[in-house]
Protein backbone atom coordinates (compact mmCIF):
# COMPACT_ATOMS: atom_id res chain seq x y z
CA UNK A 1 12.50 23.12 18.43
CA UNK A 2 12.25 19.46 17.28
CA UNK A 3 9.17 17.72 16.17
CA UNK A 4 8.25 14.65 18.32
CA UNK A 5 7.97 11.70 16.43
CA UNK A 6 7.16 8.25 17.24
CA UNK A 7 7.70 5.56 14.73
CA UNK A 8 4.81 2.95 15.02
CA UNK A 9 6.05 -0.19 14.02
CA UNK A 10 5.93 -4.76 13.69
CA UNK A 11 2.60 -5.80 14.48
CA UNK A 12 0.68 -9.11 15.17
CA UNK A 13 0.36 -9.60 10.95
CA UNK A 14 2.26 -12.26 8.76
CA UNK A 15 4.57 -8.79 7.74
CA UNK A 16 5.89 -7.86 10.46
CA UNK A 17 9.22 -8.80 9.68
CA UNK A 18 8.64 -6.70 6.50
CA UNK A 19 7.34 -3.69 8.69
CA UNK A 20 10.63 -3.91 11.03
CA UNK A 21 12.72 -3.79 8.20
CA UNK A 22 10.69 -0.48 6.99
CA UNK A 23 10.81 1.10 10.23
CA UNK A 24 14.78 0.60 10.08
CA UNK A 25 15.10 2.24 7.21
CA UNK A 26 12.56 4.90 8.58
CA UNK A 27 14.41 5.17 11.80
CA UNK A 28 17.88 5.54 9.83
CA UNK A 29 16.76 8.47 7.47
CA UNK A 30 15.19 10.93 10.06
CA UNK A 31 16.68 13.73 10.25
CA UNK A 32 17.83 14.15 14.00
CA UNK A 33 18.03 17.61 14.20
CA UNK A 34 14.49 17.85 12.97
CA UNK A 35 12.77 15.35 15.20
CA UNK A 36 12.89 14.27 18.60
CA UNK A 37 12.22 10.26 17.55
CA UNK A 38 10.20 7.48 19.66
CA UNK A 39 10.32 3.99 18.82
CA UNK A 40 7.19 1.99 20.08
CA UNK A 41 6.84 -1.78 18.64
CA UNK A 42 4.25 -3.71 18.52
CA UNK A 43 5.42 -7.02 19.38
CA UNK A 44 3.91 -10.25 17.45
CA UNK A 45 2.48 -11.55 20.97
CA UNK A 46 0.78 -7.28 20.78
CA UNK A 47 3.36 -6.57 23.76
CA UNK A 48 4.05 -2.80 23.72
CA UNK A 49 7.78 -1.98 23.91
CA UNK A 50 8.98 2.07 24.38
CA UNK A 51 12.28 2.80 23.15
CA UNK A 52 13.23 -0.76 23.96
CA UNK A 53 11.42 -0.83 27.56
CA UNK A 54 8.18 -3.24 27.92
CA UNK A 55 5.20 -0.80 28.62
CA UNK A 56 1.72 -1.56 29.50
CA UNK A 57 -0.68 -0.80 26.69
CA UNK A 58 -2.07 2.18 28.51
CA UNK A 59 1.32 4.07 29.11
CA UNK A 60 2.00 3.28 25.16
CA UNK A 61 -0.98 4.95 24.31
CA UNK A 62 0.00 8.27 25.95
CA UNK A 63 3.14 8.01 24.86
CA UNK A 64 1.53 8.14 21.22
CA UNK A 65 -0.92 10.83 22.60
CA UNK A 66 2.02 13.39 23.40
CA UNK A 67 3.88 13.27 20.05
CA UNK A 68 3.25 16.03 17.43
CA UNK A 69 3.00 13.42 14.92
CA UNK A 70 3.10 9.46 14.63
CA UNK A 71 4.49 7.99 11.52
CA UNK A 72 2.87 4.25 11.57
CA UNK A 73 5.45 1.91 9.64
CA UNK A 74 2.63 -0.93 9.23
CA UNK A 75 1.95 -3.75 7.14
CA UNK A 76 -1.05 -5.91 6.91
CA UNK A 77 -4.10 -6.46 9.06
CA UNK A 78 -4.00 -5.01 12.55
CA UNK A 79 -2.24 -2.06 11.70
CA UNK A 80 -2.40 -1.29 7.46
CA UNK A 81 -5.97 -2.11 7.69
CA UNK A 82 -7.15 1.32 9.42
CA UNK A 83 -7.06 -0.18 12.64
CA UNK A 84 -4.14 1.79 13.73
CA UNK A 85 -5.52 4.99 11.89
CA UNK A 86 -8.60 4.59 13.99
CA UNK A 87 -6.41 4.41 17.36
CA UNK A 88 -4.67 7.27 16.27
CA UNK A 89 -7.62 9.77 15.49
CA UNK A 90 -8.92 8.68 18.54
CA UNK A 91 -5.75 9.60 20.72
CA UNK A 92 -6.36 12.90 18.47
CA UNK A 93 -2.89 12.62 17.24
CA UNK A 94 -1.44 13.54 13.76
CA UNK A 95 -0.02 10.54 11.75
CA UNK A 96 1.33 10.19 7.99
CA UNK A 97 -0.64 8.02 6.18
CA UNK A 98 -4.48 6.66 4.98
CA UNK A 99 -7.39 7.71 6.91
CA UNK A 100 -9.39 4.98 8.42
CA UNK A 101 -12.03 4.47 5.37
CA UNK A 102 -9.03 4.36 2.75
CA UNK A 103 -6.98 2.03 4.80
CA UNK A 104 -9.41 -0.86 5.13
CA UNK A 105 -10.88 -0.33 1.92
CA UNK A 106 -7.46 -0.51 0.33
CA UNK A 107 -6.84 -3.46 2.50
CA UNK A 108 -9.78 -5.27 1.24
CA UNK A 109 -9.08 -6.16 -2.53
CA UNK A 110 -12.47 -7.27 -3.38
CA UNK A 111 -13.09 -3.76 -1.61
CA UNK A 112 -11.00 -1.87 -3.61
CA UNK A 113 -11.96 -3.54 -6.65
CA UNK A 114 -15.61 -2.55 -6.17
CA UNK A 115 -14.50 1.26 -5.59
CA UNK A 116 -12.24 0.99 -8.40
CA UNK A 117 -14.84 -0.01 -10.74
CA UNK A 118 -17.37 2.55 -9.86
CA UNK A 119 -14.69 5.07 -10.86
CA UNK A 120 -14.56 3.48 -13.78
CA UNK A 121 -11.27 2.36 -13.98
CA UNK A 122 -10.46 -1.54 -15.42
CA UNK A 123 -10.05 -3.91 -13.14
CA UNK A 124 -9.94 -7.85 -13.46
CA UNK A 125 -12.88 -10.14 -13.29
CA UNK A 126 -12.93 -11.92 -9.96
CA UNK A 127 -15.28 -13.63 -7.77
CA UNK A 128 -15.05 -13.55 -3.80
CA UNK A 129 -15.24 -16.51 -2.25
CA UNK A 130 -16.38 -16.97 1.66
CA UNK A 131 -16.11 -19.84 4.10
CA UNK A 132 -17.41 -22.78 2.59
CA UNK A 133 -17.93 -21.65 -0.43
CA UNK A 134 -16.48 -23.56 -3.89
CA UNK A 135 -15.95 -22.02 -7.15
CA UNK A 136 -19.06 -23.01 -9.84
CA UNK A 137 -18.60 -24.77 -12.90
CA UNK A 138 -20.16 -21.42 -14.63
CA UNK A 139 -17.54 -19.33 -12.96
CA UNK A 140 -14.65 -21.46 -13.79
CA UNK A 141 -15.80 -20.90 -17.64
CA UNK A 142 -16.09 -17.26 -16.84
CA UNK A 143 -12.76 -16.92 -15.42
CA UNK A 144 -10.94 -19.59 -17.22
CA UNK A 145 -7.05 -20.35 -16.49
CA UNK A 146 -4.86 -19.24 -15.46
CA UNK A 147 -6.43 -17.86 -11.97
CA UNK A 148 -4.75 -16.45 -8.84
CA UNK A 149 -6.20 -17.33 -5.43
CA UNK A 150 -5.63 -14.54 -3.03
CA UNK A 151 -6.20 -13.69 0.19
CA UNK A 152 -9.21 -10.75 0.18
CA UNK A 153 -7.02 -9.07 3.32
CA UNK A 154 -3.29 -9.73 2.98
CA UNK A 155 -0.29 -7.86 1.48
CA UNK A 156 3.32 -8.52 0.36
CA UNK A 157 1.74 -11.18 -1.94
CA UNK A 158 1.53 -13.74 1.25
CA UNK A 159 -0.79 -16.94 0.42
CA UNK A 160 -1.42 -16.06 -3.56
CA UNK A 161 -0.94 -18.98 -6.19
CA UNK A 162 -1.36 -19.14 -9.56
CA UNK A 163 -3.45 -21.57 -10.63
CA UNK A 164 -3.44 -23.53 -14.30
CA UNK A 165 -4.91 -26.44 -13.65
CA UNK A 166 -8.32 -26.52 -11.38
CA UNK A 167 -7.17 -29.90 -9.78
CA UNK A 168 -5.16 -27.22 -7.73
CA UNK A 169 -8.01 -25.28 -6.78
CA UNK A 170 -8.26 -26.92 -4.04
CA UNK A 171 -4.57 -26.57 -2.46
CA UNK A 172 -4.59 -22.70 -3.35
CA UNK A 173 -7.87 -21.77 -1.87
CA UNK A 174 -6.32 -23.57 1.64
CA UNK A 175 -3.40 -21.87 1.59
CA UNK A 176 -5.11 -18.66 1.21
CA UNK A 177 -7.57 -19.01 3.46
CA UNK A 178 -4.66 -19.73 6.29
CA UNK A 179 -4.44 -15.55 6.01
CA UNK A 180 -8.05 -14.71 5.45
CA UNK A 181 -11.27 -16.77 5.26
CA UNK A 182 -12.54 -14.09 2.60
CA UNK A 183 -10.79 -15.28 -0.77
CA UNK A 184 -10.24 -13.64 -3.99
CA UNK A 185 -10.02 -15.23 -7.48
CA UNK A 186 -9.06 -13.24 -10.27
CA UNK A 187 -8.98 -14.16 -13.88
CA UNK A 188 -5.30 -13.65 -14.74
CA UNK A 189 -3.76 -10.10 -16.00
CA UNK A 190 -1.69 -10.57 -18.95
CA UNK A 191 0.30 -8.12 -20.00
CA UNK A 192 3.68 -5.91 -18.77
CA UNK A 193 3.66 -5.28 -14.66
CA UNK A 194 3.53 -1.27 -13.79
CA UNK A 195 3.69 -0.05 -9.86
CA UNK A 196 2.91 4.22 -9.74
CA UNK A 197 3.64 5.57 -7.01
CA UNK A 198 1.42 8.84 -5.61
CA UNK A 199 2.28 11.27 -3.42
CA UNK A 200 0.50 13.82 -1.89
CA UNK A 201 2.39 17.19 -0.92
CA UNK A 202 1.96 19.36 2.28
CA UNK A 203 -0.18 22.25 0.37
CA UNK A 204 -2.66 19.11 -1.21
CA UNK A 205 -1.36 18.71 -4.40
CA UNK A 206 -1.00 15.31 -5.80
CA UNK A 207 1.92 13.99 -8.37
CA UNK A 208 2.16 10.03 -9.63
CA UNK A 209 5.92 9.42 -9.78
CA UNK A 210 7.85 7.82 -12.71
CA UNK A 211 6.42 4.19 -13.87
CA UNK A 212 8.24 1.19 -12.33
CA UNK A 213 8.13 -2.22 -14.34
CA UNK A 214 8.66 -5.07 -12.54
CA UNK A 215 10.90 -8.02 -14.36
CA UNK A 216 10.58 -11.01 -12.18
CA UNK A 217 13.44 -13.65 -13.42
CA UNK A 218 12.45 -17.49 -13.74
CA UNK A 219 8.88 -18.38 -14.36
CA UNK A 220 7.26 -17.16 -11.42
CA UNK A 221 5.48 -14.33 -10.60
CA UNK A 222 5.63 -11.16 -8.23
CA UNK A 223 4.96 -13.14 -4.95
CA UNK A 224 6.29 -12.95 -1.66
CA UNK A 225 10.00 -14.45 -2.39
CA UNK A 226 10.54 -12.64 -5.62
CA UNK A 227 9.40 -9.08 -3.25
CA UNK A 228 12.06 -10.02 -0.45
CA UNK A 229 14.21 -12.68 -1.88
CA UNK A 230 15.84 -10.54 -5.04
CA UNK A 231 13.72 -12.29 -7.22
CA UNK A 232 13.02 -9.24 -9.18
CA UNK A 233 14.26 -6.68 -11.23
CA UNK A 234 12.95 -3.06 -11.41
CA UNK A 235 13.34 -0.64 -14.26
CA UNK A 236 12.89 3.18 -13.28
CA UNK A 237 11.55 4.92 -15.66
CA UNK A 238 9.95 2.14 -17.34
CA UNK A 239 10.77 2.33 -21.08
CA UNK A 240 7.57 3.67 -22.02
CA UNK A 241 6.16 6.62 -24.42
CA UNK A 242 5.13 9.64 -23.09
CA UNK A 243 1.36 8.99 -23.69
CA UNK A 244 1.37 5.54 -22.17
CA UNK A 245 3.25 7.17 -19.48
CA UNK A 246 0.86 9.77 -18.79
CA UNK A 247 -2.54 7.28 -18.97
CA UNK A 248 -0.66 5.18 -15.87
CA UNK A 249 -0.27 7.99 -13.72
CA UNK A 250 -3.53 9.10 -14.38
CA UNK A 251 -5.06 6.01 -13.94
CA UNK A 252 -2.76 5.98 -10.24
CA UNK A 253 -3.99 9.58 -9.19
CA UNK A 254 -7.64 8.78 -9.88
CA UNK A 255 -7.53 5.32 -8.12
CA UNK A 256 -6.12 7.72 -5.00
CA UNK A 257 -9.31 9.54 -5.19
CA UNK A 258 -11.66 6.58 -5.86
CA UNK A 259 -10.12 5.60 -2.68
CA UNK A 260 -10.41 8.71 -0.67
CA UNK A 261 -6.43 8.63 0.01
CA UNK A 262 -4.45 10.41 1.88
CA UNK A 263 -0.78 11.01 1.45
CA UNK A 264 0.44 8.65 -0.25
CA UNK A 265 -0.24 5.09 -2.53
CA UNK A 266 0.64 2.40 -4.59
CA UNK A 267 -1.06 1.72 -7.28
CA UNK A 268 -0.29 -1.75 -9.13
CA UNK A 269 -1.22 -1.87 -12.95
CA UNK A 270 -0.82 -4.50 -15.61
CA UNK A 271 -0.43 -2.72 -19.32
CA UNK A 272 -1.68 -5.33 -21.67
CA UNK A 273 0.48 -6.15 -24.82
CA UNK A 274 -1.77 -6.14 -27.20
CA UNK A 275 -5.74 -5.62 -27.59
CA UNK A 276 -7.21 -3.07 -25.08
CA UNK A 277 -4.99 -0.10 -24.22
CA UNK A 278 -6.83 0.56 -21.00
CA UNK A 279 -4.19 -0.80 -18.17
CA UNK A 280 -6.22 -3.50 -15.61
CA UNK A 281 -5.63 -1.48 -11.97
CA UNK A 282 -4.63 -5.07 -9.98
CA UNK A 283 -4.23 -3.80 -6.50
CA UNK A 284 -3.43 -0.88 -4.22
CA UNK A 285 -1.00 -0.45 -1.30
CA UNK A 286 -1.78 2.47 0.76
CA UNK A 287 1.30 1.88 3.18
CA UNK A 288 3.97 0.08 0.79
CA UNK A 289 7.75 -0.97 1.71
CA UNK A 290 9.79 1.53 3.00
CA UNK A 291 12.76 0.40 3.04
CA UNK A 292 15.29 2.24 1.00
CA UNK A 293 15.47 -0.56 -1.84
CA UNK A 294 11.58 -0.91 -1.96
CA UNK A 295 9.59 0.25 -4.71
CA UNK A 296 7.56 3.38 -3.44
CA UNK A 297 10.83 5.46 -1.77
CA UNK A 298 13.30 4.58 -5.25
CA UNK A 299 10.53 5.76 -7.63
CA UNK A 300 10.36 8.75 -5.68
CA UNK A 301 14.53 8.86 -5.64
CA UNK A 302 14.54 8.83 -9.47
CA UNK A 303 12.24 11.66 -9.56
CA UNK A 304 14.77 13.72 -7.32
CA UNK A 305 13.10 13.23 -4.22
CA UNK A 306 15.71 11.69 -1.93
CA UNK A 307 14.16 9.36 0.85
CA UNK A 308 14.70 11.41 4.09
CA UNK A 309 13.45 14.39 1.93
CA UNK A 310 10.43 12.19 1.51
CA UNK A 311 10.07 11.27 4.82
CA UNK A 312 9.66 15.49 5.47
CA UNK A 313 7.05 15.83 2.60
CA UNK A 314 5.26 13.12 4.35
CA UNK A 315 5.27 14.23 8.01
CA UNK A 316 4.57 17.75 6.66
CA UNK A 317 1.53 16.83 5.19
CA UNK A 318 0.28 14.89 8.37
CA UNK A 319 0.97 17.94 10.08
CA UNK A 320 -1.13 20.05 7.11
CA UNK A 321 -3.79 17.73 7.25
CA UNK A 322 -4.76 17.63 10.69
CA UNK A 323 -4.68 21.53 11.21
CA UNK A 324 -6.95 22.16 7.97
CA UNK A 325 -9.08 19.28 9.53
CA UNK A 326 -9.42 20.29 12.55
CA UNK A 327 -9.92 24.21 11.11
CA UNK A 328 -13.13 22.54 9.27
CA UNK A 329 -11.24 22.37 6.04
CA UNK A 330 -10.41 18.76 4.21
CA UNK A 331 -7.07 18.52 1.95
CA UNK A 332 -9.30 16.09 -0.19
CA UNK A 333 -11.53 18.49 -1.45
CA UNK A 334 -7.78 19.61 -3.28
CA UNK A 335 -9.02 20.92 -6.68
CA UNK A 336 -8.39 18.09 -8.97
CA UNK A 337 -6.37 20.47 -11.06
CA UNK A 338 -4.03 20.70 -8.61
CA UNK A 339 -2.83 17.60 -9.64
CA UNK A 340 -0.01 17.08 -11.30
CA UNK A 341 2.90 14.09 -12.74
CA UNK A 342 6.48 13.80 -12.55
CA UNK A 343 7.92 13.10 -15.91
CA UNK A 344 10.24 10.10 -16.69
């Protein structure tokens, strides 16, 4: 017997041409003669479309309702935020992925920094800033330049700009706030640009992948065109030593906990050169790209895990999670000694 599947996928956000493009990928490397596979988009107008047919939202929903499990291939707000989890757990339906709580806190960077912090991991100084507010002379000496402006509750890097001069303050906090009126500026993170990948396996266990460092030709930085446009380089295993290698993945598999994660995370890291050894945890993607070129699925691929072999270890651990829920029994109270790193 097949599973049923439905991929969940596009979305009213700014990515959901990125979320397409992972769902293709998704859609591509299912095994067939596993799973009996649904497509249902979301369009950007939040049309419902079945397998290609137009459906009213209420004959989507039960279509999501009678699959074993949904995989949501979702990026951004209205789906990556744990709005889509919440949907999901009420329809009472398995899905790969966050939980509600980890989703929107992961989706909230000032958020996540605040969890982060209380788990005492480093993170950078920052300062949220609302509607209407400005940035104060005494936190512009705080934070000094470079800054980056960020939307609080974006992803793939859409409205962020380095600032160096605060006569562009101005510019970069409007161009944020075009994606979220809640805006984030951080002092900037110097140092050499990690992404860990974490996975969580059917029985609980959870293993941090090989470190990825991120080369980013020209001057810029990691933003939306250097994610999508080639822009950037990635080196898998990161030429690192085996102690440096073992503080980022710990670092990655305690920010999944911080976070209350399930399944499966990115965690973003800046090593610093010189000074403090302590890497600066920068953000968190709890649903990154999944296309087969992105970052999450070709760390995984180095460490031997191919991506529709992926794809099983993360429907099979939807699967595992609900029935031990629903039995009374969470796969996040996992003994933290059950988890464990790939080596480089």
């Amino acid at each position: 017997m097949r599973t049923r599947l439905a991929v969940l996928y596009g979305g009213q956000s700014g990515e959901h041409e990125v979320s397409r493009h992972s769902a293709a990928s998704i859609l591509a490397a299912l095994d067939r003669d596993r799973y009996e596979v649904t497509e249902v988009l979301i369009g950007r107008d939040g049309g419902w479309r079945v397998d290609g047919r137009p459906e009213p939202l209420a004959s989507a929903l039960r279509v999501l309702a009678a699959q074993e499990v949904v995989f949501p291939a979702l990026h951004g707000p209205y789906g990556e935020d744990g709005t889509v989890a919440s949907l999901l757990e009420w329809l009472g339906v398995p899905y790969v992925g966050n939980g509600v709580l980890a989703s929107a806190a992961g989706m909230d960077k000032a958020v996540t920094k605040k969890l982060l912090a209380a788990e005492g991991l480093r993170v950078s100084t920052g300062v949220v800033l609302r509607p209407g507010d400005g940035l104060s002379p005494a936190d512009r000496r705080r934070l000094g330049l470079p800054v980056f402006v960020k939307p609080a509750r974006a992803g793939s890097s859409l409205g962020v700009a380095r600032v160096d001069d605060w006569s562009g303050l101005p510019a970069a906090l409007d161009r944020a706030r075009e994606h979220d009126p809640k805006v984030l500026v951080e002092q900037a993170a110097h140092g050499r640009e990690i992404d860990v990948a974490v996975l969580q396996h059917p029985d609980g266990r959870v293993e941090a992948g090989p470190p990825l460092e991120i080369s980013v030709t020209g001057a810029g930085f990691f933003d939306y065109d250097a994610k999508y446009d080639g822009g950037a380089v990635f080196h898998i295993p990161a030429p690192l030593d085996a102690a440096t290698t073992a503080l980022l993945q710990d670092r990655a598999v305690r920010a999944f906990h911080a976070l209350d994660c399930r399944g499966l995370l990115r965690v973003d890291l800046f090593l610093p050169a010189t000074g403090w050894t302590e890497p600066i945890v920068n953000e968190v993607n709890t649903f990154p790209g999944f296309t087969s070129a992105s970052q999450y699925p070709r760390i995984w691929q180095k460490a031997d895990i191919a991506f529709p072999d992926l794809l099983d270890i993360l429907v099979a651990g939807a699967l595992a999670d609900h029935g031990r829920t629903r039995s009374g029994r969470s796969v996040r109270s996992a003994r933290p000694g059950a988890d464990a790193v790939v080596p480089s």
